[in-house]
C-alpha atoms as a PDB file:
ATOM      1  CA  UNK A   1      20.152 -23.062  25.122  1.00  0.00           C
ATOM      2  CA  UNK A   2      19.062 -19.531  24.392  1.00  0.00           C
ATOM      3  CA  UNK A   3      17.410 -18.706  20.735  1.00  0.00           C
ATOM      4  CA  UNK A   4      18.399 -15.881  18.773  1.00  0.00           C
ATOM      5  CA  UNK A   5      17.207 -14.169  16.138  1.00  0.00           C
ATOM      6  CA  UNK A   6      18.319 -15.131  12.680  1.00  0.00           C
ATOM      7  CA  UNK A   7      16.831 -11.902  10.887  1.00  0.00           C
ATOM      8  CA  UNK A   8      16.279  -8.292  12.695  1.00  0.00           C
ATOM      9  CA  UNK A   9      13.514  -6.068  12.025  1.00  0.00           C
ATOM     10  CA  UNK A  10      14.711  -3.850   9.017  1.00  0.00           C
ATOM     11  CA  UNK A  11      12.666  -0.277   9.852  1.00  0.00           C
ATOM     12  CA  UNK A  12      12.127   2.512   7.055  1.00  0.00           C
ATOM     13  CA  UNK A  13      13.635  -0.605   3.803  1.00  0.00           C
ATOM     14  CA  UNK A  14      13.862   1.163   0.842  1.00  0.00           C
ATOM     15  CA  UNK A  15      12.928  -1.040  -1.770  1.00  0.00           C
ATOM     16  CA  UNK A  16      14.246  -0.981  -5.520  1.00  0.00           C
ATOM     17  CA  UNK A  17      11.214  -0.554  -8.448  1.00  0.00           C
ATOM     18  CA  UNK A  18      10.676  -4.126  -9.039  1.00  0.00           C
ATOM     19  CA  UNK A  19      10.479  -4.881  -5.546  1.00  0.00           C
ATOM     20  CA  UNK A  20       7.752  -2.153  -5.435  1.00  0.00           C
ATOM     21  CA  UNK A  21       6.467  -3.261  -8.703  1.00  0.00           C
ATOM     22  CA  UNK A  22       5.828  -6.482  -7.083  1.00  0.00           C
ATOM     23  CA  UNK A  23       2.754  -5.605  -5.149  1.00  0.00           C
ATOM     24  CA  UNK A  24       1.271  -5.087  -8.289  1.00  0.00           C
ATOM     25  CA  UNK A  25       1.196  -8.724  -8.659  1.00  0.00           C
ATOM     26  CA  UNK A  26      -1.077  -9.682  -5.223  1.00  0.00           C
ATOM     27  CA  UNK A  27      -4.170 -11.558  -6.093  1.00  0.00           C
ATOM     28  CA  UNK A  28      -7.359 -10.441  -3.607  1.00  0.00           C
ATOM     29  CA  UNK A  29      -9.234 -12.994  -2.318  1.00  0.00           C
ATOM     30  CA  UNK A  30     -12.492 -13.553  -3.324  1.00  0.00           C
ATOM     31  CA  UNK A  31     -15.418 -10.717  -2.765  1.00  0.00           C
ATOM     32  CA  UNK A  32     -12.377  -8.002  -2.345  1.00  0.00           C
ATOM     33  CA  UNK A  33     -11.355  -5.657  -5.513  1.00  0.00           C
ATOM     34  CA  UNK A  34      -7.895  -6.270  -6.959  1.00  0.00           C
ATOM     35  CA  UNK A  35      -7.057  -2.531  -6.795  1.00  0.00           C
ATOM     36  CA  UNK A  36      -8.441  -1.830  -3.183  1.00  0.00           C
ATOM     37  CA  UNK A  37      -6.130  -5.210  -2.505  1.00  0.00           C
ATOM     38  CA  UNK A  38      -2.828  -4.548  -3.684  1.00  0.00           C
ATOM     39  CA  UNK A  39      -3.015  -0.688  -2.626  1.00  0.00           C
ATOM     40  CA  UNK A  40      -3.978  -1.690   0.939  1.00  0.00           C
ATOM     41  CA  UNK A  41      -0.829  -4.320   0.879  1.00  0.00           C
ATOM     42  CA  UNK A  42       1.188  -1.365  -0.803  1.00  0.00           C
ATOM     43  CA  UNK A  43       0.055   0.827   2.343  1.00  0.00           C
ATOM     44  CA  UNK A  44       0.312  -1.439   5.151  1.00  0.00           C
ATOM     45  CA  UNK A  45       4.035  -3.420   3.875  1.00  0.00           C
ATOM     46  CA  UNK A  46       5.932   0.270   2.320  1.00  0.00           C
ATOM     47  CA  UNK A  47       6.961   2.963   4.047  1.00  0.00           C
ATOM     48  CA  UNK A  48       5.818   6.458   2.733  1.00  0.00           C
ATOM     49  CA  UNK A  49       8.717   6.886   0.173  1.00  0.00           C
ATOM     50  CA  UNK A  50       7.783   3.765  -1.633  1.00  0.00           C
ATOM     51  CA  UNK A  51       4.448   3.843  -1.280  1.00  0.00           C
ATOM     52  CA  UNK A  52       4.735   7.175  -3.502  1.00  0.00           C
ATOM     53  CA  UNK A  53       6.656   5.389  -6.208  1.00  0.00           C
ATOM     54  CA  UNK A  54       4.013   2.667  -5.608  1.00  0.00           C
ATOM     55  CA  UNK A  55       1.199   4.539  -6.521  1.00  0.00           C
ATOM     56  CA  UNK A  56       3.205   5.970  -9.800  1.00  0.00           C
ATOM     57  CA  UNK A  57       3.046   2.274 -11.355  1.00  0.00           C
ATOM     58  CA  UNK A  58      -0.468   1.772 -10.187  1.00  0.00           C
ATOM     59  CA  UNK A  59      -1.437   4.804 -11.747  1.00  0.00           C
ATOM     60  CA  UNK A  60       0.507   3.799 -14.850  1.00  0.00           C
ATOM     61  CA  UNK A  61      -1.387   0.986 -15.599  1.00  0.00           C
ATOM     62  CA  UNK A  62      -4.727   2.268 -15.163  1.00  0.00           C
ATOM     63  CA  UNK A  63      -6.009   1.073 -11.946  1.00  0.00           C
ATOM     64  CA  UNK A  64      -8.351   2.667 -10.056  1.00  0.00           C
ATOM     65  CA  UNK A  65      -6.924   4.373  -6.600  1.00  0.00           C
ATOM     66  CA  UNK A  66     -10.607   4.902  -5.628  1.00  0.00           C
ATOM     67  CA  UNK A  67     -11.331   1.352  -5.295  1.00  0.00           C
ATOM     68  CA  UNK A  68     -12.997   0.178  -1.986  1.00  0.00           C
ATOM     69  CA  UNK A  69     -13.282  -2.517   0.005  1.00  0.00           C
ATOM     70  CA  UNK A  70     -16.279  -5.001   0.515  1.00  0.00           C
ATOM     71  CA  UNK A  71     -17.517  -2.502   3.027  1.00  0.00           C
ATOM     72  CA  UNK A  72     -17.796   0.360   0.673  1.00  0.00           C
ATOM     73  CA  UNK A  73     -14.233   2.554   1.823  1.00  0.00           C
ATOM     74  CA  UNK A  74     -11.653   3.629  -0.121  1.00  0.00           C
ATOM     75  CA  UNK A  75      -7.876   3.217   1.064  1.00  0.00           C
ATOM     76  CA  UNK A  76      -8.201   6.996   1.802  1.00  0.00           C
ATOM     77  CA  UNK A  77     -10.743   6.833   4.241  1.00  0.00           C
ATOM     78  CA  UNK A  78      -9.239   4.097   6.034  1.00  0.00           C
ATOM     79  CA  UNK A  79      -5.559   5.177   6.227  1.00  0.00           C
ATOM     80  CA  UNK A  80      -7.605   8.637   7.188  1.00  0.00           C
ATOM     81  CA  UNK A  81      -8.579   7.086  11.148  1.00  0.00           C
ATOM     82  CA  UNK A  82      -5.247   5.523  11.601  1.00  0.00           C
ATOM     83  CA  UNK A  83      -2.892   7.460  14.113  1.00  0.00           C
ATOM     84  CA  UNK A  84      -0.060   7.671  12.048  1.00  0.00           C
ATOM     85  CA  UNK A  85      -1.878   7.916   8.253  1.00  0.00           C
ATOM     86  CA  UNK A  86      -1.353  11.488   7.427  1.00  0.00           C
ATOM     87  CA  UNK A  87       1.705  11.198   5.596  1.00  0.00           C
ATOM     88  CA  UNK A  88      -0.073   8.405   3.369  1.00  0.00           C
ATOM     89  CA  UNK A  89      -3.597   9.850   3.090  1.00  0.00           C
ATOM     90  CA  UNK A  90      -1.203  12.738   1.394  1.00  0.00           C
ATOM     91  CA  UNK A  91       0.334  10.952  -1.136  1.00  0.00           C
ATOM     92  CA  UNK A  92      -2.971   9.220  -1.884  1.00  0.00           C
ATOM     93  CA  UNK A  93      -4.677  12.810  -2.290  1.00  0.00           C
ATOM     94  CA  UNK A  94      -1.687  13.881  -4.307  1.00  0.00           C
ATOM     95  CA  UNK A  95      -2.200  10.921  -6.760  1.00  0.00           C
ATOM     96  CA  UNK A  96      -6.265  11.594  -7.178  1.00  0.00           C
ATOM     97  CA  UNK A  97      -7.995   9.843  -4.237  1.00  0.00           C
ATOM     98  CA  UNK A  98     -11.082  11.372  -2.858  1.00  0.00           C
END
């Protein structure tokens, strides 16, 4: 007996505000700073579109988009070396990362 799927792979989900509010909520593991934690999770689970309205309620509640991770980067410079980052590191820049 063959298996089959029970879900396919939903590309370019829109996601309504509280969905998107949601990664707000992430908890970073020890050693890693909230805000670097749930941006990075923003980037790497949204596409572009949300990850703009993302960063609107981060920015809202007064976290810090310049956060970095335990080795000292910022989202910014990451998403900066990956292939397919531009449209992000824009958005980012647009909403005060350096």
């Amino acid at each position: 007996m063959a298996l089959k799927k029970d879900k396919q792979k939903v590309l370019g989900e829109v996601f309504d505000n509280e969905r998107v509010k949601s990664f707000l909520l992430f908890q970073a593991p020890e050693g890693v700073d909230p805000d670097f934690h749930v941006l990075e999770k923003a980037y790497r689970g949204m596409n572009v579109e949300n990850f703009a309205t993302f960063l609107e309620f981060f920015k809202e509640e007064g976290r810090n988009i310049n956060a970095t991770n335990p080795e000292g980067q910022t989202l910014l410079a990451q998403v900066k070396t990956h292939r397919l980052g531009d449209d992000y590191a824009e958005v980012l820049e647009q909403n005060g990362a350096q």
